[in-house]
N, C-alpha and C. Protein backbone atom coordinates (compact mmCIF):
# COMPACT_ATOMS: atom_id res chain seq x y z
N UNK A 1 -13.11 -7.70 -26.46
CA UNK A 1 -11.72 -7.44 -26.23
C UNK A 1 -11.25 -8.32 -25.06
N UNK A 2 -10.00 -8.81 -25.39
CA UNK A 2 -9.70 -9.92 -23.71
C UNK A 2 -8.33 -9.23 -24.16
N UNK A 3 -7.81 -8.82 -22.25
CA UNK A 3 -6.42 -8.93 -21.43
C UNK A 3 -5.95 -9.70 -21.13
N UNK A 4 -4.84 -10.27 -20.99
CA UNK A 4 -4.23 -11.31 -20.35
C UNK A 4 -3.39 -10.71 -19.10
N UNK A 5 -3.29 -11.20 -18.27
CA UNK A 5 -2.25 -10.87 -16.89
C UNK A 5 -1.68 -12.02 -16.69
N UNK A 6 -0.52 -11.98 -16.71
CA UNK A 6 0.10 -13.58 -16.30
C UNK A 6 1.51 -13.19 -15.19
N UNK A 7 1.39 -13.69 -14.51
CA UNK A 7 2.64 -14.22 -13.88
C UNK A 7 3.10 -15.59 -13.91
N UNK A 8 4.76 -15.14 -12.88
CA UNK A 8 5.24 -16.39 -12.73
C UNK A 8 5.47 -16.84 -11.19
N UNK A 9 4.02 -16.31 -10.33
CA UNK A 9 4.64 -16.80 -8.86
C UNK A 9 4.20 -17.93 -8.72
N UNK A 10 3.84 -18.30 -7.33
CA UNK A 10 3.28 -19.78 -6.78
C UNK A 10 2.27 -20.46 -7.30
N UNK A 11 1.43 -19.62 -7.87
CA UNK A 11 0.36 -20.32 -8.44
C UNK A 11 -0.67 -20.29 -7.48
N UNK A 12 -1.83 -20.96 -8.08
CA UNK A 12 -3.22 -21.15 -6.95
C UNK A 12 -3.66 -21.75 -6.74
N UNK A 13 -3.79 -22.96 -5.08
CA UNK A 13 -4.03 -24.18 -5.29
C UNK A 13 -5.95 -24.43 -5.58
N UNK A 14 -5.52 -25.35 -6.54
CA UNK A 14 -7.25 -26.07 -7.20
C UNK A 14 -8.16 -25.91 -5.78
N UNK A 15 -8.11 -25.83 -4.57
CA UNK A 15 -9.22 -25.63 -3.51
C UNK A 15 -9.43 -24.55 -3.53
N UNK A 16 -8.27 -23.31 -3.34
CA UNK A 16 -8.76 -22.24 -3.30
C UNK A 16 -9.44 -21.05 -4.89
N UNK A 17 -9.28 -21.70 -5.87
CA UNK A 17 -9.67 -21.13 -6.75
C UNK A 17 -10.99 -20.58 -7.13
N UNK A 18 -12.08 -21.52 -6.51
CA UNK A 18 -13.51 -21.13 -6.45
C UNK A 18 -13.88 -20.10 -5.39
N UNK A 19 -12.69 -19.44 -4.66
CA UNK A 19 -12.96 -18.55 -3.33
C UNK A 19 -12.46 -17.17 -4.00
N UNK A 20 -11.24 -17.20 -4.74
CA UNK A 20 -10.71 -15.95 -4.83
C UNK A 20 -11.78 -14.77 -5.42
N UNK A 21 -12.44 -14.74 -5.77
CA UNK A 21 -13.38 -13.74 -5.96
C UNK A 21 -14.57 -13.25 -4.88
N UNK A 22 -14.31 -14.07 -3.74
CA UNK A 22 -14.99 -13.61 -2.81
C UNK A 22 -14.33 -12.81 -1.79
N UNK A 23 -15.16 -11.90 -1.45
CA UNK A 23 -15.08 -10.83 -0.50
C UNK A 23 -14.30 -11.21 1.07
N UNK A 24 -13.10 -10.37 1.29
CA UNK A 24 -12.06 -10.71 2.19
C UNK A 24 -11.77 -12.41 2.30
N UNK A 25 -11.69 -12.94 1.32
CA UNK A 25 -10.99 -14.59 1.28
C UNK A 25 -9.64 -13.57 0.79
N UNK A 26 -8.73 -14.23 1.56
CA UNK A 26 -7.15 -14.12 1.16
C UNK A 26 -5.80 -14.65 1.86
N UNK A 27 -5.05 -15.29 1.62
CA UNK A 27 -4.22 -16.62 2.02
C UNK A 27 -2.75 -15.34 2.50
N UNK A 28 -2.88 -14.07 2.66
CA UNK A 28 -2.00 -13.39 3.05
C UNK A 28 -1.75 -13.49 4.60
N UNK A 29 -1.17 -13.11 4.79
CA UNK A 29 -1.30 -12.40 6.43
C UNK A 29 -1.57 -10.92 7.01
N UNK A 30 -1.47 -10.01 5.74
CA UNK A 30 -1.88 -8.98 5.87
C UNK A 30 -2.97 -8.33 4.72
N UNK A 31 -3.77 -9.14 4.08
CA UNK A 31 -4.28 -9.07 3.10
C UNK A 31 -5.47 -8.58 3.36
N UNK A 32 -6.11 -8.33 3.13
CA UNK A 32 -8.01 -7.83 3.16
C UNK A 32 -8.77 -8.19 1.96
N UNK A 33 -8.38 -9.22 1.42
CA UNK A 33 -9.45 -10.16 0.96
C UNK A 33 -10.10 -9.06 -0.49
N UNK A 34 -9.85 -8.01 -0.75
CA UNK A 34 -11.11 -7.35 -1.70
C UNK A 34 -10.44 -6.80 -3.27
N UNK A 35 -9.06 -7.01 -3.45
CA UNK A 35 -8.64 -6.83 -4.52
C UNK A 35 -9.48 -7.42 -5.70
N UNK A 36 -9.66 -9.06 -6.08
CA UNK A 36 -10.23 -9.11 -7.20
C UNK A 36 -11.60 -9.02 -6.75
N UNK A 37 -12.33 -8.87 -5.63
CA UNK A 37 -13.30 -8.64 -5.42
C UNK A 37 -13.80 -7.64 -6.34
N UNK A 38 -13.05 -6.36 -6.20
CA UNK A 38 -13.69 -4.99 -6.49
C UNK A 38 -13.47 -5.15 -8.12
N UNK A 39 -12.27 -5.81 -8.88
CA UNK A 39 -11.51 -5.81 -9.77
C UNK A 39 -13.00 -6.91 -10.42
N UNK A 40 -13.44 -7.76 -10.01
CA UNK A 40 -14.24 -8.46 -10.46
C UNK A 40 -15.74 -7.69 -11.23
N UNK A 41 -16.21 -7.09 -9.66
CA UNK A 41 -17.18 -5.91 -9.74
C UNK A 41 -17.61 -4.75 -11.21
N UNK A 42 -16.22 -4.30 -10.85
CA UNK A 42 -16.05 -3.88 -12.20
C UNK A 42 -16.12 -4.21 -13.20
N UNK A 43 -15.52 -5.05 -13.60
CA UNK A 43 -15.90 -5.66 -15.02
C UNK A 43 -17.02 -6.36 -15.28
N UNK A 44 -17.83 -6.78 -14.32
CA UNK A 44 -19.14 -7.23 -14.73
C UNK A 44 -19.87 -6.43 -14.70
N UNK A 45 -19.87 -4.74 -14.12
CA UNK A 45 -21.01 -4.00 -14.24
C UNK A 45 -20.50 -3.18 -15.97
N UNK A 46 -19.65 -3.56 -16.58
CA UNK A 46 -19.01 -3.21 -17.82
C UNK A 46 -19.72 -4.57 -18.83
N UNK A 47 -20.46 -5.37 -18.34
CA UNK A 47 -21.17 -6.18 -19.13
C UNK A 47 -19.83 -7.19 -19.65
N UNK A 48 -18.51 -7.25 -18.70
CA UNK A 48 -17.32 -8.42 -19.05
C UNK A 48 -17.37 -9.42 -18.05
N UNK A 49 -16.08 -10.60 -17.85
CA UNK A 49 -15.89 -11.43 -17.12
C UNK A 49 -15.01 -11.50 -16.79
N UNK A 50 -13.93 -11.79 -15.56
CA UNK A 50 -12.71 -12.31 -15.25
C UNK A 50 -12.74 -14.02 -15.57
N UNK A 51 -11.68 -14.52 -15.81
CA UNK A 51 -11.29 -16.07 -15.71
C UNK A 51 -9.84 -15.95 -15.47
N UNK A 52 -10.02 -17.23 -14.41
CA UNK A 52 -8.14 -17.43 -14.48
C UNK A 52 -8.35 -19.05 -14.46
N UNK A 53 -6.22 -19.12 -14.70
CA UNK A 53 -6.02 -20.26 -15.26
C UNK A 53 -4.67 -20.00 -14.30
N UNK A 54 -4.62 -21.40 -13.03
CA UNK A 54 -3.01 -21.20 -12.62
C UNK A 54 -2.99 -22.82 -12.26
N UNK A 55 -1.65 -22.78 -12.36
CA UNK A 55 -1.07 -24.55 -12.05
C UNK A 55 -0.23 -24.13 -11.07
N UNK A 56 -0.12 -24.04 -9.65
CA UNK A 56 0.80 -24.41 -8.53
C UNK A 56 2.27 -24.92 -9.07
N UNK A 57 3.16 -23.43 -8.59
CA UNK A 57 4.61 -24.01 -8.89
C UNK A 57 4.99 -22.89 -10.63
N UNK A 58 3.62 -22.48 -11.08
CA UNK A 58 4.07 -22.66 -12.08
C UNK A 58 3.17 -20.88 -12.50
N UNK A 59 2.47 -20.51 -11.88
CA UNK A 59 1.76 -18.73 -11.76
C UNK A 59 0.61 -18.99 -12.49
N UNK A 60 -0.09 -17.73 -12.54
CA UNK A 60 -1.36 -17.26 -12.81
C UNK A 60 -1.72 -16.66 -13.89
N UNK A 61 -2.77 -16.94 -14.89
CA UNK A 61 -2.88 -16.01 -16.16
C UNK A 61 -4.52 -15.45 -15.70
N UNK A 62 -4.64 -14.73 -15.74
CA UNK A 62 -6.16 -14.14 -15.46
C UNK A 62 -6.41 -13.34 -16.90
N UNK A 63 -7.59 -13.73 -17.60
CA UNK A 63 -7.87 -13.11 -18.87
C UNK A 63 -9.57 -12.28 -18.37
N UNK A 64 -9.28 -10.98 -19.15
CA UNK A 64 -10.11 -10.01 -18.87
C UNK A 64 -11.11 -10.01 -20.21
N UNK A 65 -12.52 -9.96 -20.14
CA UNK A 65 -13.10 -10.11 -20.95
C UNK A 65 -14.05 -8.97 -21.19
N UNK A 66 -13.80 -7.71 -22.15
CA UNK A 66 -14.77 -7.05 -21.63
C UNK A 66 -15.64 -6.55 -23.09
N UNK A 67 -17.33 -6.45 -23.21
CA UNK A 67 -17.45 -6.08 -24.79
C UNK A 67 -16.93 -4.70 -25.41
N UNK A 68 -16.99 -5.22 -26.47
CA UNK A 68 -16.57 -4.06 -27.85
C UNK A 68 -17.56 -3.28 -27.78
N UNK A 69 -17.46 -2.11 -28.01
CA UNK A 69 -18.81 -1.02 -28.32
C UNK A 69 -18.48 -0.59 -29.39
């Protein structure tokens, strides 16, 4: 089964994309870093995957991958 989440904000620049799944990385100012952390967590102990896809300027699609039982 795959989700899609998409927006239309800023997007995510190509440096920081290999970080966002790590633990307190976050480009906020008041952020704590652990949203897709935990959001990640989860779905891999569900035997799924997160992937995203964003172009700067232009938002974020994050597709949720998780198996069929």
């Amino acid at each position: 089964m795959v989700t899609a989440v998409k927006d239309n904000g800023p997007g995510i620049p190509p440096e920081h994309l290999p970080l966002i799944f790590e633990p307190f990385f976050t480009t906020k100012k008041n952020g704590a870093g652990l949203g897709l952390t935990i959001s990640q967590k989860i779905v891999t102990r569900q035997g799924g995957r997160i992937e995203v896809r964003s172009q700067v300027g232009q938002g974020s699609c994050f597709y949720v991958y998780l198996p069929v039982t």
